[in-house]
N, C-alpha and C. Protein backbone atom coordinates (compact mmCIF):
# COMPACT_ATOMS: atom_id res chain seq x y z
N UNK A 1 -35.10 -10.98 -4.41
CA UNK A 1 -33.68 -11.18 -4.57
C UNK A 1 -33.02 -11.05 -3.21
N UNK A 2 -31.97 -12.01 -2.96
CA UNK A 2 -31.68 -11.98 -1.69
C UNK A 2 -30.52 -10.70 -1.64
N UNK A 3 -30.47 -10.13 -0.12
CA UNK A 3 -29.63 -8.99 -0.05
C UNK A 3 -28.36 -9.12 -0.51
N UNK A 4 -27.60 -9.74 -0.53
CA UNK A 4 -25.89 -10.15 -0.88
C UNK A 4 -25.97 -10.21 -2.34
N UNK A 5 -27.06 -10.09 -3.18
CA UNK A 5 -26.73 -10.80 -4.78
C UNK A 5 -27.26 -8.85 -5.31
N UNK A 6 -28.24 -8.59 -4.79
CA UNK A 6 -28.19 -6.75 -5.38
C UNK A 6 -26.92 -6.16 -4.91
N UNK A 7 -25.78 -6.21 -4.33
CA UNK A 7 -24.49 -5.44 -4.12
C UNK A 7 -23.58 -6.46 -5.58
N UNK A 8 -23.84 -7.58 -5.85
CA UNK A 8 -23.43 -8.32 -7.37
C UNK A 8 -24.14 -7.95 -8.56
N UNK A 9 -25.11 -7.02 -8.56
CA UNK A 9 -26.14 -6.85 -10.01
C UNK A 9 -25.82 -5.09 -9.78
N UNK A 10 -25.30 -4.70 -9.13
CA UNK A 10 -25.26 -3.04 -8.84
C UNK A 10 -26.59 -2.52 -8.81
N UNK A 11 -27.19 -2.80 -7.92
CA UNK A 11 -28.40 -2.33 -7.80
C UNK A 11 -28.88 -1.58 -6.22
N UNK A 12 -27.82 -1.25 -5.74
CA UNK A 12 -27.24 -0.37 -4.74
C UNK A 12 -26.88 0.82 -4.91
N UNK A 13 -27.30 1.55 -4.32
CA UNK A 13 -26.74 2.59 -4.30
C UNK A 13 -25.99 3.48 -3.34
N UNK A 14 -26.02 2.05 -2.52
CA UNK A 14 -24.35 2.51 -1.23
C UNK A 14 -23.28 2.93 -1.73
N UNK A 15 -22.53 4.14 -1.11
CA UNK A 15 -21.36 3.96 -1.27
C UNK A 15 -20.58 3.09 -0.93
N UNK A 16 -19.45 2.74 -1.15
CA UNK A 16 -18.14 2.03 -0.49
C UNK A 16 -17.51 2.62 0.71
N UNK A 17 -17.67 2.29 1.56
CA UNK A 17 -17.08 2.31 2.47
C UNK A 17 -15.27 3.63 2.24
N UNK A 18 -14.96 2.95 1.61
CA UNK A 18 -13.13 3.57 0.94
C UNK A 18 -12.97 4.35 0.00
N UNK A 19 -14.39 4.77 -0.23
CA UNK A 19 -14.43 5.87 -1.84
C UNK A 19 -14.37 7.28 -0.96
N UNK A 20 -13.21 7.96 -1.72
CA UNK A 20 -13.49 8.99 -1.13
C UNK A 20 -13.72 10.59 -2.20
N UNK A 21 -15.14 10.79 -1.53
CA UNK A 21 -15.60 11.99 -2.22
C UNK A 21 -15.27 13.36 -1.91
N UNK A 22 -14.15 13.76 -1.08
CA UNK A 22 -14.42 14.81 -0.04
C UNK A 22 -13.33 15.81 -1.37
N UNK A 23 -13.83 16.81 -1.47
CA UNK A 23 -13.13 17.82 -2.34
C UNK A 23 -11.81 17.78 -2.94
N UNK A 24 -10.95 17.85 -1.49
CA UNK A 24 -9.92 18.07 -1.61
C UNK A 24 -8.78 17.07 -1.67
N UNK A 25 -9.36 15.96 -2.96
CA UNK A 25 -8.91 14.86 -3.32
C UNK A 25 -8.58 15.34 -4.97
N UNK A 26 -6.78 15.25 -5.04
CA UNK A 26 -6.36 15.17 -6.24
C UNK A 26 -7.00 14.63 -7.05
N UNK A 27 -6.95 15.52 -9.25
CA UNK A 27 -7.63 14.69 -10.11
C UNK A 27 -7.74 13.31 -9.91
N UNK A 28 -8.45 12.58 -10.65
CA UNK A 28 -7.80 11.13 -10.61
C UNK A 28 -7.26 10.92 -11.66
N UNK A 29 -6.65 9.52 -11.33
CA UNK A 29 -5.44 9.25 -12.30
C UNK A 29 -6.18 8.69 -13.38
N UNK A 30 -6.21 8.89 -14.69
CA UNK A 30 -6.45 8.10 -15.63
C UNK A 30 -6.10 7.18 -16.62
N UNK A 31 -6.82 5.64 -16.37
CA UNK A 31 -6.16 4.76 -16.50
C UNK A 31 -5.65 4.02 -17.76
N UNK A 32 -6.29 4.43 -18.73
CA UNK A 32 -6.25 4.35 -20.26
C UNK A 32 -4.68 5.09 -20.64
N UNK A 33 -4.39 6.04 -20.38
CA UNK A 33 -2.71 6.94 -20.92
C UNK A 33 -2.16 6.21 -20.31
N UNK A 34 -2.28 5.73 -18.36
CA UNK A 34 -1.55 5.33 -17.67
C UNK A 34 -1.00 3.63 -18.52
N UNK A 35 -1.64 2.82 -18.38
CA UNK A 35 -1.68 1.51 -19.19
C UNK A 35 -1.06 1.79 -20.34
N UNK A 36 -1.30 2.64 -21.46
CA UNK A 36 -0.55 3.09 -22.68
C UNK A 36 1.02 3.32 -22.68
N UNK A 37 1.25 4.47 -21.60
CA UNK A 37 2.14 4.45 -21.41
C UNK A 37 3.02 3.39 -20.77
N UNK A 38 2.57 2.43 -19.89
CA UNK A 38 3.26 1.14 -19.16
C UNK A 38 3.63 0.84 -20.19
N UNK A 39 3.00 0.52 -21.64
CA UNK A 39 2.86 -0.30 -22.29
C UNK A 39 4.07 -0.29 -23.24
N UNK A 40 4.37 1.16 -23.73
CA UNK A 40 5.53 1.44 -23.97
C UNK A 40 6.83 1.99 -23.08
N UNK A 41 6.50 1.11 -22.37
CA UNK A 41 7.82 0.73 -21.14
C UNK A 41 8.07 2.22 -20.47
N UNK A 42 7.19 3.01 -20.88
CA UNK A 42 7.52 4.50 -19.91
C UNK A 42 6.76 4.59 -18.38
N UNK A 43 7.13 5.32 -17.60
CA UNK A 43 6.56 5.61 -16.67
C UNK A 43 5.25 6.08 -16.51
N UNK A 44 4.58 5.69 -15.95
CA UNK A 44 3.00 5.94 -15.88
C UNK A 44 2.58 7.17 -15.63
N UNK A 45 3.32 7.57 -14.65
CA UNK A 45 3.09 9.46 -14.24
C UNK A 45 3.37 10.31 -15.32
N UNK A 46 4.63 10.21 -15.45
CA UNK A 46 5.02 11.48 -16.91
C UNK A 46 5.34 11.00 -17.98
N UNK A 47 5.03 9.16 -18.33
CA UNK A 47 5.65 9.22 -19.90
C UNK A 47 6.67 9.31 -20.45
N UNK A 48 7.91 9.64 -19.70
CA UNK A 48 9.18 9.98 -19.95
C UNK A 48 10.50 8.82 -20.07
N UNK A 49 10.09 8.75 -18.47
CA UNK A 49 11.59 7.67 -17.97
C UNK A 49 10.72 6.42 -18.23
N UNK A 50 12.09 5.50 -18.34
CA UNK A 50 11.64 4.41 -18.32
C UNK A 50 11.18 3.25 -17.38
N UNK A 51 10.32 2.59 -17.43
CA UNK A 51 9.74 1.76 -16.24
C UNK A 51 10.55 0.57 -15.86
N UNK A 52 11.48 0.10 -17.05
CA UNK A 52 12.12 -1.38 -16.47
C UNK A 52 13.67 -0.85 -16.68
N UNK A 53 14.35 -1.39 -16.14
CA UNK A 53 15.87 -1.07 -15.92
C UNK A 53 16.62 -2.32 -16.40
N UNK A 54 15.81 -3.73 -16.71
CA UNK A 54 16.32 -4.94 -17.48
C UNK A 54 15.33 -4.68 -17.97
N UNK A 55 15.29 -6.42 -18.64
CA UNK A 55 14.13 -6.97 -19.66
C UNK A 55 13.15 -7.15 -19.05
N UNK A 56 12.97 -7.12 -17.34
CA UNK A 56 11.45 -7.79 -17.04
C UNK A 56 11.57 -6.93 -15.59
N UNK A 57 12.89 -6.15 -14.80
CA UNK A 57 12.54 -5.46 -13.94
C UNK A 57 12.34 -4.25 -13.55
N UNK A 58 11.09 -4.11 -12.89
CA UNK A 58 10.70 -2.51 -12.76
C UNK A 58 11.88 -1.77 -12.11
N UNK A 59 12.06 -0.70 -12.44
CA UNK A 59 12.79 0.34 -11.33
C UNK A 59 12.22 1.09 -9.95
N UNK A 60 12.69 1.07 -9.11
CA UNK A 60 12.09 1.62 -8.24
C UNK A 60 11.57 3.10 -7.65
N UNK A 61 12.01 3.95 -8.89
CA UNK A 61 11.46 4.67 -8.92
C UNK A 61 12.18 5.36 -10.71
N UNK A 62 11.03 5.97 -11.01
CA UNK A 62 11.15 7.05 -12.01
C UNK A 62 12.38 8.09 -12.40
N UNK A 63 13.29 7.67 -13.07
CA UNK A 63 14.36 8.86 -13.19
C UNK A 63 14.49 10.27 -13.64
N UNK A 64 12.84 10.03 -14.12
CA UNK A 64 12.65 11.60 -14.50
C UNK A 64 11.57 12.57 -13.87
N UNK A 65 11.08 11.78 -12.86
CA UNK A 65 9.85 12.46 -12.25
C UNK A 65 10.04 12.14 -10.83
N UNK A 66 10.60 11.05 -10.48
CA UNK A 66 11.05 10.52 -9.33
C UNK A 66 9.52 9.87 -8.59
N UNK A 67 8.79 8.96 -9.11
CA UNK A 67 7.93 8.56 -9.21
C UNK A 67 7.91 7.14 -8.52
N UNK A 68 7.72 6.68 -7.34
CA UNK A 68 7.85 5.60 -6.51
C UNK A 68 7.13 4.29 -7.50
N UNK A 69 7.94 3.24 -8.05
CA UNK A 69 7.22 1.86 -8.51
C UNK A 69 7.25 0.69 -8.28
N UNK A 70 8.60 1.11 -7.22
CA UNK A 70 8.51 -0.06 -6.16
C UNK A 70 7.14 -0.77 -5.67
N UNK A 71 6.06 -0.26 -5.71
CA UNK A 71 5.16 -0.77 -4.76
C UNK A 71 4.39 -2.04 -6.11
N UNK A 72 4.58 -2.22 -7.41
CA UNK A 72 4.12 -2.90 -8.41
C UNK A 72 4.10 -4.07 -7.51
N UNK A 73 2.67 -5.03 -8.06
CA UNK A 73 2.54 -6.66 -8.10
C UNK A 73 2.37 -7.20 -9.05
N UNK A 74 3.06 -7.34 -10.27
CA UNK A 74 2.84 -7.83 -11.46
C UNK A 74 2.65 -9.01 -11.24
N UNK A 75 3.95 -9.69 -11.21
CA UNK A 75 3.69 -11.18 -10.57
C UNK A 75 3.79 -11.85 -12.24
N UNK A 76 2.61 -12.52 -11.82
CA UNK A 76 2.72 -13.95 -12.86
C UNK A 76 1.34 -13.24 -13.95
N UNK A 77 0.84 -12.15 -13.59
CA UNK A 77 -0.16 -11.42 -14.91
C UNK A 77 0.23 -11.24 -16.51
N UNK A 78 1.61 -10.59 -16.73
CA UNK A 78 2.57 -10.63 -17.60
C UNK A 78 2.03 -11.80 -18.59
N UNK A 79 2.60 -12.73 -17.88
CA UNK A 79 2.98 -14.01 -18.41
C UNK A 79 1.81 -14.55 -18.53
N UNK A 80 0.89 -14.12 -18.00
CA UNK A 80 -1.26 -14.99 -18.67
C UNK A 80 -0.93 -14.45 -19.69
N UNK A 81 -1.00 -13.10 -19.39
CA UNK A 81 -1.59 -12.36 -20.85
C UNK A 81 -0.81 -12.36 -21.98
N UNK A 82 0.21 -12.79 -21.73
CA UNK A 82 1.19 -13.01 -23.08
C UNK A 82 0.79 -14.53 -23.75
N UNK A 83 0.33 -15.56 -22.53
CA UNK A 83 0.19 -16.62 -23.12
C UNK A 83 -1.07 -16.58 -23.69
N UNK A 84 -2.37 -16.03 -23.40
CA UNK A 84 -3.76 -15.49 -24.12
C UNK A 84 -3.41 -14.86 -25.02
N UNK A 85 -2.86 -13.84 -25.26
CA UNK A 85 -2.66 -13.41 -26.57
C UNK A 85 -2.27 -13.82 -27.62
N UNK A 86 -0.79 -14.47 -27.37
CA UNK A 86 -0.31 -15.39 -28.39
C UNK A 86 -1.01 -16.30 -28.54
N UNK A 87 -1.26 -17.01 -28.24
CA UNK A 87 -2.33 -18.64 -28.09
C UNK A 87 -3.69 -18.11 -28.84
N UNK A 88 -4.12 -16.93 -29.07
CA UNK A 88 -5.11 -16.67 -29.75
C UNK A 88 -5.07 -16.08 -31.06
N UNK A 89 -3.66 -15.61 -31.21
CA UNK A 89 -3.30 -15.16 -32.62
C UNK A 89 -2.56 -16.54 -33.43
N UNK A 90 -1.53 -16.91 -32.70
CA UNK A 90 -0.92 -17.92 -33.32
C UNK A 90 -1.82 -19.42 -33.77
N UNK A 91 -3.05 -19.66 -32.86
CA UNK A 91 -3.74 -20.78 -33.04
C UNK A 91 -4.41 -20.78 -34.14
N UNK A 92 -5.30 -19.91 -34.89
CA UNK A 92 -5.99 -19.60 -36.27
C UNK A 92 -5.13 -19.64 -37.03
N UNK A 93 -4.04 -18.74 -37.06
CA UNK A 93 -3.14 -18.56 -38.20
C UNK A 93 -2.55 -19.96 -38.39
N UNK A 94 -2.25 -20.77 -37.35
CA UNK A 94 -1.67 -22.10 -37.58
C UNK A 94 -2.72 -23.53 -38.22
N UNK A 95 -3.69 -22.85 -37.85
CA UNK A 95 -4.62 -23.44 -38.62
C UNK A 95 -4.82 -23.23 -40.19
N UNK A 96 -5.01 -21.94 -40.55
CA UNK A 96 -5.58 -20.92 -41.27
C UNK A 96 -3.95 -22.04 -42.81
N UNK A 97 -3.20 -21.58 -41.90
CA UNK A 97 -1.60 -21.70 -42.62
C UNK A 97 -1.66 -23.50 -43.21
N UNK A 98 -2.02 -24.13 -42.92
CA UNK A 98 -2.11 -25.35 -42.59
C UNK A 98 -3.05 -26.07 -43.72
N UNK A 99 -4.13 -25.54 -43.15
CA UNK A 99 -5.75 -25.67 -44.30
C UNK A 99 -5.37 -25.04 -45.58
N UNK A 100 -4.54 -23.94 -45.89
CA UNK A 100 -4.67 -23.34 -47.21
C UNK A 100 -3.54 -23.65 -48.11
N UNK A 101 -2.25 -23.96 -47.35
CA UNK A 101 -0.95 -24.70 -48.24
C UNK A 101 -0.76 -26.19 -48.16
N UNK A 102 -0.95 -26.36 -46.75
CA UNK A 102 -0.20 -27.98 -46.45
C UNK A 102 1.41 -27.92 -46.53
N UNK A 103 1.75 -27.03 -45.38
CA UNK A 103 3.43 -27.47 -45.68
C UNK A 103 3.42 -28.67 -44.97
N UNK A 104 4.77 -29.19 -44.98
CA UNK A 104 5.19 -30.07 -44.16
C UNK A 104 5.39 -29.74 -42.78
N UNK A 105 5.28 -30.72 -42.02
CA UNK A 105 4.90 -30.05 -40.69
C UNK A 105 6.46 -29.86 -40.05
N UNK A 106 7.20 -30.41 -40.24
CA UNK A 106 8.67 -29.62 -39.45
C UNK A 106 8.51 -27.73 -40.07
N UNK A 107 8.09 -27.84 -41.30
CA UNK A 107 8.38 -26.32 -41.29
C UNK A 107 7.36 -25.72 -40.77
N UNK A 108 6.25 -26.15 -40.88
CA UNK A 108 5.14 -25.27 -40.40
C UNK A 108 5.30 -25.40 -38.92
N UNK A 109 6.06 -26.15 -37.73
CA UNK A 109 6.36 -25.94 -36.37
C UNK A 109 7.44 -25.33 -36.40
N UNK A 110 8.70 -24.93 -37.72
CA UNK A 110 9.37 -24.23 -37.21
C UNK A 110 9.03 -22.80 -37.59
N UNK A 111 8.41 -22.55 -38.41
CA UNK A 111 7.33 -20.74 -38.33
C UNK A 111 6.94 -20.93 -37.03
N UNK A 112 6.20 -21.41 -36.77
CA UNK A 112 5.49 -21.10 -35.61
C UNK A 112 6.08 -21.18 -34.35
N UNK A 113 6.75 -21.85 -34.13
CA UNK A 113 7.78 -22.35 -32.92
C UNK A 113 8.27 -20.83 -32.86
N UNK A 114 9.65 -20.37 -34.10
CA UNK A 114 9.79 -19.12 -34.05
C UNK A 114 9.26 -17.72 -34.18
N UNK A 115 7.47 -17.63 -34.57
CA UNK A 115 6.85 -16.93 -34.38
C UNK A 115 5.93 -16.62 -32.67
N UNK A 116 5.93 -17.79 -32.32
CA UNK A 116 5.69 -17.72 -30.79
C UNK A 116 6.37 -17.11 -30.03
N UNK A 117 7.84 -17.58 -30.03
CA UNK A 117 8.65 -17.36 -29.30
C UNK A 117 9.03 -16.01 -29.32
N UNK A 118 8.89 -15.29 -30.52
CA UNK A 118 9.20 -13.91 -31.16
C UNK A 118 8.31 -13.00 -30.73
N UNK A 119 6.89 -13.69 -30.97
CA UNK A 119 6.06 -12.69 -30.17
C UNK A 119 5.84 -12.54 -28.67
N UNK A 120 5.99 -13.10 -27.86
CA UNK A 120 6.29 -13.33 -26.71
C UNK A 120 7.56 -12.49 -26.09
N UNK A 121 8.58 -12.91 -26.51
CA UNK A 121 9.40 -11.94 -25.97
C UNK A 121 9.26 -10.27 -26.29
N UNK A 122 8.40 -10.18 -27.66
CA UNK A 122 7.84 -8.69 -27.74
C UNK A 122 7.08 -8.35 -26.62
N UNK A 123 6.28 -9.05 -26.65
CA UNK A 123 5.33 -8.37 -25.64
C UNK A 123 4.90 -8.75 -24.08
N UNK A 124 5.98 -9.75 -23.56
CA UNK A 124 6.18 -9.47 -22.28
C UNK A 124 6.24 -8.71 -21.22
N UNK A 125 7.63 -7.97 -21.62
CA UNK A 125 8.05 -6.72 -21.40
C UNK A 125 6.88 -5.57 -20.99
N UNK A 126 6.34 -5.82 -22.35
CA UNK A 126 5.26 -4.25 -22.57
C UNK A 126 3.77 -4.52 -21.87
N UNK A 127 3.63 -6.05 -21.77
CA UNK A 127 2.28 -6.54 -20.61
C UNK A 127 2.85 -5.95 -19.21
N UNK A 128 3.79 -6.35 -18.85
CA UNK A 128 4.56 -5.97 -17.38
C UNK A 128 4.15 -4.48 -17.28
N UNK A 129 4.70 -3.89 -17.74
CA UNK A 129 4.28 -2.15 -17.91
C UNK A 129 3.20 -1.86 -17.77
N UNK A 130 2.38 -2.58 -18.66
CA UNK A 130 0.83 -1.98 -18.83
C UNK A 130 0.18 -2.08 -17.60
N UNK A 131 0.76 -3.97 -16.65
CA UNK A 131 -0.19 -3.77 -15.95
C UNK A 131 0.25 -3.08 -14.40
N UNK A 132 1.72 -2.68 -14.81
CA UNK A 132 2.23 -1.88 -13.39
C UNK A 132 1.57 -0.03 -13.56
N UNK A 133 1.18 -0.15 -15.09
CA UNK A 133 0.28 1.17 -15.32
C UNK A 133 -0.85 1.23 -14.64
N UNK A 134 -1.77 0.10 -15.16
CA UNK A 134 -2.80 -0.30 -14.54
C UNK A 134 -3.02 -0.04 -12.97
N UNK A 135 -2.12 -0.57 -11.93
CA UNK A 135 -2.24 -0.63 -10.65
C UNK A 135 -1.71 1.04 -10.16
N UNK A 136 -0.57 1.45 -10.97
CA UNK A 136 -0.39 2.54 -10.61
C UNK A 136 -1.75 3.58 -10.90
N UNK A 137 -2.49 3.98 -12.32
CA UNK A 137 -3.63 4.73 -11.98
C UNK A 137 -4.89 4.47 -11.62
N UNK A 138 -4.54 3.12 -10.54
CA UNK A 138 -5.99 2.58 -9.53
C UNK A 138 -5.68 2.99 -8.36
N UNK A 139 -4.37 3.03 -8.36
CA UNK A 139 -3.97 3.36 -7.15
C UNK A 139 -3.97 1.88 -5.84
N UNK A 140 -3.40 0.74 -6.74
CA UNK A 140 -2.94 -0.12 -6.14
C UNK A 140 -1.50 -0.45 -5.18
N UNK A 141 -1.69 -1.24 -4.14
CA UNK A 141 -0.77 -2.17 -4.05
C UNK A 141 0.11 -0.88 -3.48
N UNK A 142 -0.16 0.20 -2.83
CA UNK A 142 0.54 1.08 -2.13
C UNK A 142 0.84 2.55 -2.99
N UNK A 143 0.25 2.25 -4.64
CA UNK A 143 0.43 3.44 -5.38
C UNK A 143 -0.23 4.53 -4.83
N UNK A 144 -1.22 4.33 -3.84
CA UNK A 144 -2.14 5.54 -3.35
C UNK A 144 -1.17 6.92 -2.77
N UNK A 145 -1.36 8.21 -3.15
CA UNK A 145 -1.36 8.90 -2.80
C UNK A 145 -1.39 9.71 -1.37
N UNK A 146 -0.48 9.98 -0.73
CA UNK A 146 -0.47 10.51 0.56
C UNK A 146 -1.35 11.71 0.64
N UNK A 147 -2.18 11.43 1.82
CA UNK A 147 -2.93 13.05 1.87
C UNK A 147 -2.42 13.75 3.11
């Protein structure tokens, strides 16, 4: 196996270069509560305050912990994962809906038209969060910790 493809199969046992093992390195953050909590639009650190100050923008910092989130790159992630999600729930069921009644199709595009659109604006919002959770307990994009 050539050398460059065992650092792709993990079959190394180098460290990284940027991992740092040295003691006196705070718990780490864990990223499962952190994401949970994004998810319900709270702050990643304490759970408390809230993460967006509109419908889609982060605050720059935490009002209850004072928690820097300025440094987020959400970007255009939000908006995949809202369109994967929906696009994978709504596509069966529109099938599913379709194969077992036969409505007419203006109504069966207007369920769905307004079930898309409904779910989507649910969970925009709460993708944004999750994944400014996400970067915050990786310690992305400037979330790292001062030592």
């Amino acid at each position: 196996m050539r050398p460059g493809l065992r650092h792709l199969w993990g079959m190394t046992s180098k460290v990284h270069p940027m991992t740092d093992l040295s003691p006196e390195r705070e718990t780490e953050r864990e990223t499962w509560p952190a994401v949970w909590r994004g998810f319900r639009c709270r702050c990643p650190n304490c759970g408390n305050g809230p993460i967006l100050r509109s419908y889609l923008k982060v605050r720059d910092h935490c009002p209850v912990c004072r928690e820097e989130l300025h440094h987020h790159r959400a970007d255009d992630g939000p908006a995949y994962l809202t369109i994967l999600i929906v696009g994978h729930i709504m596509a069966p069921a529109l099938l599913w809906v379709f194969t077992t009644w036969r409505p007419e199709p203006l109504i069966l595009i207007t369920i769905f038209l307004i079930g898309c659109i409904g779910l989507s604006l649910y969970l925009l919002p709460r993708l944004k969060g999750a994944i400014v959770g996400f970067q915050w307990a990786r310690e992305m994009h400037g979330f790292a910790r001062e030592h």
